[in-house]
N, C-alpha and C. Protein backbone atom coordinates (compact mmCIF):
# COMPACT_ATOMS: atom_id res chain seq x y z
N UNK A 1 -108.84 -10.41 106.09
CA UNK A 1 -108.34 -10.97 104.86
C UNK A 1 -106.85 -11.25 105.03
N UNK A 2 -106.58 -12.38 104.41
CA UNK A 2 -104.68 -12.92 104.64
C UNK A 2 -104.15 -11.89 104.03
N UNK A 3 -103.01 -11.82 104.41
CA UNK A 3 -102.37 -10.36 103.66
C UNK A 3 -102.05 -10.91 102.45
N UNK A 4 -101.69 -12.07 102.03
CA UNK A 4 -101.20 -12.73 100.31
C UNK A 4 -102.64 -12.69 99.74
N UNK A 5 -103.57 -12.42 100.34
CA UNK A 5 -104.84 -12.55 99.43
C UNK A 5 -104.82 -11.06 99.18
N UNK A 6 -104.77 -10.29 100.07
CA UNK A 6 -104.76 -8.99 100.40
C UNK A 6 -104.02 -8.24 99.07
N UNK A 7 -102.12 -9.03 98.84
CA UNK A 7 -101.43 -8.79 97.98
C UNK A 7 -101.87 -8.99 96.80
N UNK A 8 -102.72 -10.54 96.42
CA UNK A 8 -102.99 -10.71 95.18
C UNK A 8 -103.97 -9.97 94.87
N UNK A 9 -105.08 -9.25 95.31
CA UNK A 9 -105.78 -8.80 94.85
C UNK A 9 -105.60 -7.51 94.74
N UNK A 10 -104.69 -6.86 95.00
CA UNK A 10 -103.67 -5.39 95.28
C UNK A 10 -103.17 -5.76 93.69
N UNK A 11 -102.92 -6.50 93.52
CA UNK A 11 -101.99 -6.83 92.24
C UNK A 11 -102.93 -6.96 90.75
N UNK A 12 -104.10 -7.64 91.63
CA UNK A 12 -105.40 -7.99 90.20
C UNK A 12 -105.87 -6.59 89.87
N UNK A 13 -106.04 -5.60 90.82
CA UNK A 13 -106.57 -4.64 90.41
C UNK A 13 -105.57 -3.56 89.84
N UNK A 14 -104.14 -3.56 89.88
CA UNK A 14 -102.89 -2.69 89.41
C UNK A 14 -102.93 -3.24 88.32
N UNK A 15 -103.18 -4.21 87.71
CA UNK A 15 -103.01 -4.86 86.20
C UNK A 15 -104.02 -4.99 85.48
N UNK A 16 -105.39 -4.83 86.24
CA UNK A 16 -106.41 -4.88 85.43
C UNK A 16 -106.46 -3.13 85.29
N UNK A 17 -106.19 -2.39 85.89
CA UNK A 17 -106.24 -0.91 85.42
C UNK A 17 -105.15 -0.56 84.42
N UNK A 18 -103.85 -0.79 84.77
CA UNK A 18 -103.33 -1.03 83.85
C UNK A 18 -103.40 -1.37 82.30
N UNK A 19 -104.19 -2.56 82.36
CA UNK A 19 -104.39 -3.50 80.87
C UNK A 19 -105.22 -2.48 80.28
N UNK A 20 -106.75 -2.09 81.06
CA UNK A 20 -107.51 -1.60 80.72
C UNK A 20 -107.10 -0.11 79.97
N UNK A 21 -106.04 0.55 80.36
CA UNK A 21 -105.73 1.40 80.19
C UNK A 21 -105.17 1.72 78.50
N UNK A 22 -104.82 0.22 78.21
CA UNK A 22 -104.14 0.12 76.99
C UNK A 22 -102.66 0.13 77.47
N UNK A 23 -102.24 0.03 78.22
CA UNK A 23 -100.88 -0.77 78.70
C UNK A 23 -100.13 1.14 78.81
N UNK A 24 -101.12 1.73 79.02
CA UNK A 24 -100.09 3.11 78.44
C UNK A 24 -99.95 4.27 79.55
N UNK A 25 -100.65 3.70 81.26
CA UNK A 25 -100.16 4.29 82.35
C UNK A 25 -99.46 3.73 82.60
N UNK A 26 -98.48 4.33 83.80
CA UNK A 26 -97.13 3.82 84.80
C UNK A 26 -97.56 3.04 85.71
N UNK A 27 -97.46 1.65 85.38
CA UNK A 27 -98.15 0.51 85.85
C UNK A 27 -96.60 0.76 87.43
N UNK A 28 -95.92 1.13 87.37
CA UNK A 28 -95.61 1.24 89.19
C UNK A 28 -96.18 2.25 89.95
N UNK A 29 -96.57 3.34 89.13
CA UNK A 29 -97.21 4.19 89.90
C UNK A 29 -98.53 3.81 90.50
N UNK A 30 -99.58 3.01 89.45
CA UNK A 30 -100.80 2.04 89.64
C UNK A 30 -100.88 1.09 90.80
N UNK A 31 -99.86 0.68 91.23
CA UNK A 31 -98.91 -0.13 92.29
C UNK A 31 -99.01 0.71 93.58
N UNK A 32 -98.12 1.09 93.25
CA UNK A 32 -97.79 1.91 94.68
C UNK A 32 -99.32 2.79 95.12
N UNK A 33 -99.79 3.62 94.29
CA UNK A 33 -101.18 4.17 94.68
C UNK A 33 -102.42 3.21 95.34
N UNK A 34 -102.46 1.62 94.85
CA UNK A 34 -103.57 0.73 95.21
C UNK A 34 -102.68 0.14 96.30
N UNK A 35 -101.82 0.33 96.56
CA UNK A 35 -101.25 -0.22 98.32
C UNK A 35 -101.46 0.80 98.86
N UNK A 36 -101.49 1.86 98.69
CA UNK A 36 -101.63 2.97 99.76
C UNK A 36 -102.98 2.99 100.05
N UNK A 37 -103.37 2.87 99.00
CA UNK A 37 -105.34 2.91 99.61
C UNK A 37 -105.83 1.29 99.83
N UNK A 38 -105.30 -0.01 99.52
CA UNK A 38 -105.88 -0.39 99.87
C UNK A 38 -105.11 -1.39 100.63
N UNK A 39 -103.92 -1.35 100.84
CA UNK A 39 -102.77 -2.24 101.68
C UNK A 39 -102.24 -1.59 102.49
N UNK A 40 -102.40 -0.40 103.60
CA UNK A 40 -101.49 0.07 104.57
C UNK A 40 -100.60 -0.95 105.41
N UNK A 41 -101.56 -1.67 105.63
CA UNK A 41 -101.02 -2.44 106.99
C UNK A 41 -100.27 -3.94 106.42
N UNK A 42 -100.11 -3.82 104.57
CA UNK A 42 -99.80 -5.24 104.06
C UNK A 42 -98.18 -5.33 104.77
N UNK A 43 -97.82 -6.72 105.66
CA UNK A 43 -96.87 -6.88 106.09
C UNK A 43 -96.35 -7.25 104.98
N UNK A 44 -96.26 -7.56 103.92
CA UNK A 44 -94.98 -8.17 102.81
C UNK A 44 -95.19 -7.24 101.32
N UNK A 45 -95.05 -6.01 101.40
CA UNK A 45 -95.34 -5.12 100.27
C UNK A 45 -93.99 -5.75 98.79
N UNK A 46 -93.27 -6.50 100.09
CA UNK A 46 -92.31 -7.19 98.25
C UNK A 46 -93.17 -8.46 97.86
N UNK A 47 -93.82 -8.89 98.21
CA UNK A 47 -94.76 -9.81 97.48
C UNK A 47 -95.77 -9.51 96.45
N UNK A 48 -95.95 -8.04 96.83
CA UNK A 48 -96.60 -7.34 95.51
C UNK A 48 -95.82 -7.10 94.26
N UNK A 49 -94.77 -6.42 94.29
CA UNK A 49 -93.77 -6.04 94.08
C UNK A 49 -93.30 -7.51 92.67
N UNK A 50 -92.37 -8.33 93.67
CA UNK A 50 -92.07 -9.65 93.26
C UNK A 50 -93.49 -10.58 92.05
N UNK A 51 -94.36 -10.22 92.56
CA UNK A 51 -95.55 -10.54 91.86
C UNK A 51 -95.83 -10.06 90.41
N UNK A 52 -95.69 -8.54 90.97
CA UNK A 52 -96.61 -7.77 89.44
C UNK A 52 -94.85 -7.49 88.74
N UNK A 53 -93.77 -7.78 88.94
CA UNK A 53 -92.55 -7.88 87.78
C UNK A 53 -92.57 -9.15 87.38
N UNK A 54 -92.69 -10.37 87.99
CA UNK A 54 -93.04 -11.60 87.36
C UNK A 54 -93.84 -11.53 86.31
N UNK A 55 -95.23 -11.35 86.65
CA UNK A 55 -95.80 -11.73 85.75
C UNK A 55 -95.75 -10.37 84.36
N UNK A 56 -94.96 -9.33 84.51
CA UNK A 56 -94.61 -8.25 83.59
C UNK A 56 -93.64 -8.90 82.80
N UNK A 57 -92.83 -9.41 83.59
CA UNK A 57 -91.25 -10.08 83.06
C UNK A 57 -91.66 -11.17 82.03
N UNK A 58 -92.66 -11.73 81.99
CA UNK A 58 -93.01 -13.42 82.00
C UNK A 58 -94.43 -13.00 80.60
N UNK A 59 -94.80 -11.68 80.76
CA UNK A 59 -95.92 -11.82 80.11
C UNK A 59 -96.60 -12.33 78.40
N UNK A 60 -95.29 -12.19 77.43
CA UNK A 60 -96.03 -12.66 76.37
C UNK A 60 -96.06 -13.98 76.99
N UNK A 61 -95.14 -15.20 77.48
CA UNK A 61 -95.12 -16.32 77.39
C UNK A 61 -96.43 -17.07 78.42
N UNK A 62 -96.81 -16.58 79.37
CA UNK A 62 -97.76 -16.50 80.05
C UNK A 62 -99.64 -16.27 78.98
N UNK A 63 -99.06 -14.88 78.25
CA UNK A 63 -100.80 -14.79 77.95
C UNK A 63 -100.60 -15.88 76.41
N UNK A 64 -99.41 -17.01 75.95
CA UNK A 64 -99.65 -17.67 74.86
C UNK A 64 -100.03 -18.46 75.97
N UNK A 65 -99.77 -19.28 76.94
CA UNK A 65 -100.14 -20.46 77.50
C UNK A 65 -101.48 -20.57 77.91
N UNK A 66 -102.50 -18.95 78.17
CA UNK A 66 -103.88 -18.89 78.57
C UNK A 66 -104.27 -19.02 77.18
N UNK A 67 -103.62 -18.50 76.13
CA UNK A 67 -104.27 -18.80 74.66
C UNK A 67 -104.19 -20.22 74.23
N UNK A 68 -103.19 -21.05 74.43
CA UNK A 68 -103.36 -22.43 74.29
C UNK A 68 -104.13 -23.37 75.32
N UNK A 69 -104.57 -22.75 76.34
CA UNK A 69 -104.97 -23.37 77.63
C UNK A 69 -106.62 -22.87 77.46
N UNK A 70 -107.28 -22.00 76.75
CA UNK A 70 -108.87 -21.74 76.98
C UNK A 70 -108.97 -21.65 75.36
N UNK A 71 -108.91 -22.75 74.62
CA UNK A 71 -109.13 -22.73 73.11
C UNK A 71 -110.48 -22.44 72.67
N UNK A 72 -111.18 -22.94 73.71
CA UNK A 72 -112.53 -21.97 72.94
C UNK A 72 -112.87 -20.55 72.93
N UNK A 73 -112.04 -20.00 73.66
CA UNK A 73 -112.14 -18.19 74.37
C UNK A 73 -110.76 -17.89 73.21
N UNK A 74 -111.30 -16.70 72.09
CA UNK A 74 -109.75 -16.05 71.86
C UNK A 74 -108.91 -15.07 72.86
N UNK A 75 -107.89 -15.02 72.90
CA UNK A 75 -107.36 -14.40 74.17
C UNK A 75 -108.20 -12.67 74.10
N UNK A 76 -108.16 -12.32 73.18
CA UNK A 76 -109.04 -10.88 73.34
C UNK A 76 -110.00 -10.96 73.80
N UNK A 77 -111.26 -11.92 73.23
CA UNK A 77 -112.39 -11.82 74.25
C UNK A 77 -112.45 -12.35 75.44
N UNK A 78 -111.22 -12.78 76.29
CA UNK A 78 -111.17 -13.12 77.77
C UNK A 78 -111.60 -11.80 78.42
N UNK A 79 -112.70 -11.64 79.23
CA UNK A 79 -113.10 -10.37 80.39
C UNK A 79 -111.59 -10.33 80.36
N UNK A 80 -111.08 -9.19 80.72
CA UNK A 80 -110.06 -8.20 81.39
C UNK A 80 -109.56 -8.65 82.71
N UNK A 81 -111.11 -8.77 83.55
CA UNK A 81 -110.71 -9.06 84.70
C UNK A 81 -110.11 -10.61 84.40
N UNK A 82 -110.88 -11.50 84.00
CA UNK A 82 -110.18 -12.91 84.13
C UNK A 82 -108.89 -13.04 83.36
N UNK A 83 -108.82 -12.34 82.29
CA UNK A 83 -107.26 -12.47 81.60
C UNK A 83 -105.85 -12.35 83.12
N UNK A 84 -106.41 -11.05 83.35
CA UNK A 84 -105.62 -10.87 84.98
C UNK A 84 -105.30 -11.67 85.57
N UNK A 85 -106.56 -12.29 86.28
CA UNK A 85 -106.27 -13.27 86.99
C UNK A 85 -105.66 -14.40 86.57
N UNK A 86 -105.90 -14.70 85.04
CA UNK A 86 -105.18 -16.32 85.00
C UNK A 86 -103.57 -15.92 84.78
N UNK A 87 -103.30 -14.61 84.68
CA UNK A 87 -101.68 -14.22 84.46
C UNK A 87 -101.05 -14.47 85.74
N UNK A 88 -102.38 -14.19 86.76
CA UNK A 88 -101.53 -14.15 88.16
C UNK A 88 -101.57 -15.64 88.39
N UNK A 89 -102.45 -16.34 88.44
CA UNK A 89 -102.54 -17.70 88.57
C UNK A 89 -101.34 -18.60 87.46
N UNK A 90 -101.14 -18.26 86.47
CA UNK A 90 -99.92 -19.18 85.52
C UNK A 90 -98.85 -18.62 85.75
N UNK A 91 -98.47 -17.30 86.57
CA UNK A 91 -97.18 -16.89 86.56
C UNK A 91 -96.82 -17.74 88.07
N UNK A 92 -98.09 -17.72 88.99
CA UNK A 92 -97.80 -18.33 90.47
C UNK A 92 -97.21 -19.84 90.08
N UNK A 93 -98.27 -20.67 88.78
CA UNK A 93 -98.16 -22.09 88.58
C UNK A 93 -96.25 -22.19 87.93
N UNK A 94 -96.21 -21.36 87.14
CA UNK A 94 -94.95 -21.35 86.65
C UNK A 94 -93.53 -21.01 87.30
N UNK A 95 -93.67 -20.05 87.52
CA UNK A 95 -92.28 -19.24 88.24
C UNK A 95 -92.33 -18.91 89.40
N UNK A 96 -93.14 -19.43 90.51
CA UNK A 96 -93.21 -19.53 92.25
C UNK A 96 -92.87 -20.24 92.58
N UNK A 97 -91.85 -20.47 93.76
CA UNK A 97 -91.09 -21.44 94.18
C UNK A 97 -92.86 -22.45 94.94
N UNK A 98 -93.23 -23.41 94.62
CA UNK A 98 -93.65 -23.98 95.17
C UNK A 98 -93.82 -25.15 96.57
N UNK A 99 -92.51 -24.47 97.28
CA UNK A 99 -92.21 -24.67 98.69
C UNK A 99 -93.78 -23.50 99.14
N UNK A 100 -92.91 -22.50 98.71
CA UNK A 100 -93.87 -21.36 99.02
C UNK A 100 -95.36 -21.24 98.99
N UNK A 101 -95.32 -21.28 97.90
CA UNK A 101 -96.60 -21.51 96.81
C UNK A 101 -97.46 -22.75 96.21
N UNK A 102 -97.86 -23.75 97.00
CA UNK A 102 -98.11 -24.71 96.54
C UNK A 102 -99.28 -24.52 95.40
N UNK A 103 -99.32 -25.51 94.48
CA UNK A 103 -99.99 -24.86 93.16
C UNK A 103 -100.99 -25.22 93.58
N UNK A 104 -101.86 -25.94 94.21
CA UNK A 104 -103.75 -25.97 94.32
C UNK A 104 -103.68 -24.60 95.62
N UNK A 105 -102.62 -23.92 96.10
CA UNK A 105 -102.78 -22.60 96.48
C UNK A 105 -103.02 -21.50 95.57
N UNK A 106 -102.32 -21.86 94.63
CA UNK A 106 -102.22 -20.70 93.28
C UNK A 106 -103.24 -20.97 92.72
N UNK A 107 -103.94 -22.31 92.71
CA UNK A 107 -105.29 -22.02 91.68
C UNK A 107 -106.52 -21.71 92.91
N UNK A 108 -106.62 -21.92 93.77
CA UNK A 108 -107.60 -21.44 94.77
C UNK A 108 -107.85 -20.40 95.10
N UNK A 109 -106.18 -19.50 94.60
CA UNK A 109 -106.19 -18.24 95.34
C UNK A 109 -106.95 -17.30 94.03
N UNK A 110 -106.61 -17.99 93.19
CA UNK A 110 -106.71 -17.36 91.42
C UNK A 110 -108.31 -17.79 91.00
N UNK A 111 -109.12 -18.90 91.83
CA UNK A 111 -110.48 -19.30 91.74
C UNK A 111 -111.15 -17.85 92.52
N UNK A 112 -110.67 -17.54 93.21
CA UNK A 112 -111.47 -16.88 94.45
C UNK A 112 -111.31 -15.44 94.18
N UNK A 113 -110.18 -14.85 93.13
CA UNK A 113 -110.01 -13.30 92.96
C UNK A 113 -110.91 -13.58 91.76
N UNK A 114 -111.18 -14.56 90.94
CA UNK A 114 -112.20 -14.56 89.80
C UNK A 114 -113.65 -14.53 90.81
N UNK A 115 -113.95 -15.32 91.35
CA UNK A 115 -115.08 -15.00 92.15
C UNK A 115 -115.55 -13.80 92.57
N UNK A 116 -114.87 -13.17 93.10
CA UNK A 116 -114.58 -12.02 93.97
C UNK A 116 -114.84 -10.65 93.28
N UNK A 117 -114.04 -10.85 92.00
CA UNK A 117 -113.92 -9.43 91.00
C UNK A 117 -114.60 -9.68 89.90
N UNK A 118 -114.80 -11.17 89.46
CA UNK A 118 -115.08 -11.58 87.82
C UNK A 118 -116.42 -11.26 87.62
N UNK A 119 -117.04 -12.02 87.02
CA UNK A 119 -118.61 -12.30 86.07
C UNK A 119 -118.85 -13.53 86.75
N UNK A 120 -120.12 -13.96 87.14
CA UNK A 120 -120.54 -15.45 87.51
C UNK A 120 -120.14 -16.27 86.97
N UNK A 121 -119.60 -16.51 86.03
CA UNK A 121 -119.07 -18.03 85.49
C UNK A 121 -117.28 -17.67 85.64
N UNK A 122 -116.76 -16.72 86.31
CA UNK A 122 -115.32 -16.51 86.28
C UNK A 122 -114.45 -17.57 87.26
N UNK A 123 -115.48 -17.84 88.08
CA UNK A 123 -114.21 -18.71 88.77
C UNK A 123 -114.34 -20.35 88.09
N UNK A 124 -115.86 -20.73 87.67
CA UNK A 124 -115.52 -21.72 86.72
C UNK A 124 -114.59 -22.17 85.75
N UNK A 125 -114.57 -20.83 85.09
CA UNK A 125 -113.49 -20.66 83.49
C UNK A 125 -112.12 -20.71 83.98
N UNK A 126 -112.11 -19.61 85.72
CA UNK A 126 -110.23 -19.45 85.33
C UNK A 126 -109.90 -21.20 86.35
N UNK A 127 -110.76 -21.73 86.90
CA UNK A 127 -110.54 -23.13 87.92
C UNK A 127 -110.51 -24.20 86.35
N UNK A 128 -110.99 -23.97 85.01
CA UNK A 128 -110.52 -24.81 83.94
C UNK A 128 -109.45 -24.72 83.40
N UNK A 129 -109.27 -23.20 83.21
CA UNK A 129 -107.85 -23.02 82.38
C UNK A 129 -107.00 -23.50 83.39
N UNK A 130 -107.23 -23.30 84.31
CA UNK A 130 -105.56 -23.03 85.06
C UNK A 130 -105.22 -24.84 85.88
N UNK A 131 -106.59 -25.53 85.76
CA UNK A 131 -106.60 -26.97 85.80
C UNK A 131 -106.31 -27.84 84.79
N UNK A 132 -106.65 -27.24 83.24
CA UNK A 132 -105.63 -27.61 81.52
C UNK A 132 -104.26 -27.53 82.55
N UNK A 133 -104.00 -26.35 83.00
CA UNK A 133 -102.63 -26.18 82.85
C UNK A 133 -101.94 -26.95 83.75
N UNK A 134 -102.44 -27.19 85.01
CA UNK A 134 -101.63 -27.63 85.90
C UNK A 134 -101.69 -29.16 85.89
N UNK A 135 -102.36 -29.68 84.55
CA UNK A 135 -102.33 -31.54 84.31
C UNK A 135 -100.95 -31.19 83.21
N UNK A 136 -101.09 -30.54 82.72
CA UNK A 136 -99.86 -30.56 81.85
C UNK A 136 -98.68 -30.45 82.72
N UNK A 137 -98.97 -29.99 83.12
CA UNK A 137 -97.78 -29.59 84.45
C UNK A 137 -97.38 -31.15 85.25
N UNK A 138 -98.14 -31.86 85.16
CA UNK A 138 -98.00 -32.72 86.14
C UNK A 138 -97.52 -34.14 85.44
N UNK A 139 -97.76 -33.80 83.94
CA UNK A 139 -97.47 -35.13 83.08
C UNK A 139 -95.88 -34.38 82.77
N UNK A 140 -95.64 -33.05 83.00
CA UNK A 140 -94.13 -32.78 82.02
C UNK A 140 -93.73 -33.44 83.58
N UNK A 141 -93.49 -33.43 84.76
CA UNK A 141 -92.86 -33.32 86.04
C UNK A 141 -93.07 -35.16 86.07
N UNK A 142 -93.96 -35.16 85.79
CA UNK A 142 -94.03 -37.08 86.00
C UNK A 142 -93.09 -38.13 84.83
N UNK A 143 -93.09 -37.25 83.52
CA UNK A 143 -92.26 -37.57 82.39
C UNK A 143 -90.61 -37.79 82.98
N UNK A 144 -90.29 -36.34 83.15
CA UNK A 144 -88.93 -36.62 84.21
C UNK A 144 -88.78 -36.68 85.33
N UNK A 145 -89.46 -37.59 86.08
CA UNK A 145 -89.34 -38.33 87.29
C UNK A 145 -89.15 -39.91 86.69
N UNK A 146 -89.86 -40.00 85.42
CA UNK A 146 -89.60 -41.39 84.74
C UNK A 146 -88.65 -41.50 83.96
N UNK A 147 -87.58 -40.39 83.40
CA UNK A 147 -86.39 -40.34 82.51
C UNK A 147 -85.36 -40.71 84.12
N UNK A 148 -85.80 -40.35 85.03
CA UNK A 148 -84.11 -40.47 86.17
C UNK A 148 -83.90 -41.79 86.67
């Protein structure tokens, strides 16, 4: 497994225990414990790191954009697991340098931890939301490419 897949899913499962928890364990301690058991050998442990404060840092504005982005789902009844994932997937689409991160990386990588961890229709749902999001994305970036 790539170690950034390795990371993101180190990260899906620190936040989905977390969430699950009612937000009310030490989501670094949750961190550091799921790299030790399941990332020894992760060569970039600040990509976890850098990851799960992003999308902490970022989070009301992030879970309004999955609430305006899956209008038929209210954000509460999103599975747990997929709420996760589309945080990790809109925080990658949003605030990742996309040198780095190219965004059909961020939604592939965010299709495949829904696959992986979700319900059978999870990588469908989070490959829609996070495809709402990234056309919007592409009309605000095309808007000012046409204002210059």
């Amino acid at each position: 497994m790539a170690t950034r897949h390795l990371a993101r899913s180190i990260v899906l499962q620190s936040l989905y225990e977390w969430d699950f928890s009612g937000r009310k364990r030490d989501l670094v301690e949750i961190v550091q414990r799921n790299m030790n058991e399941f990332g020894p050998g992760i060569n970039e442990p600040e990509f976890v790191w850098k990851m799960v404060k992003g999308v902490i840092d970022h989070i009301a504005d992030i879970d309004q954009i999955i609430s305006k982005s899956a209008i038929e789902w209210p954000f509460e009844q999103i599975a747990i697991i997929d709420r996760n994932v589309l945080r990790i997937g809109v925080y990658e689409l949003l605030y990742v340098n996309h040198e780095e991160v190219p965004y059909k990386v961020a939604i592939n990588e965010a299709i495949e931890l829904g696959k992986n961890y979700g319900g059978v229709n999870s990588g469908k749902f989070i490959n829609g939301v996070l495809g709402t999001i990234y056309k919007q994305l592409e009309q605000v970036e095309s808007s000012r490419n046409n204002l210059k």
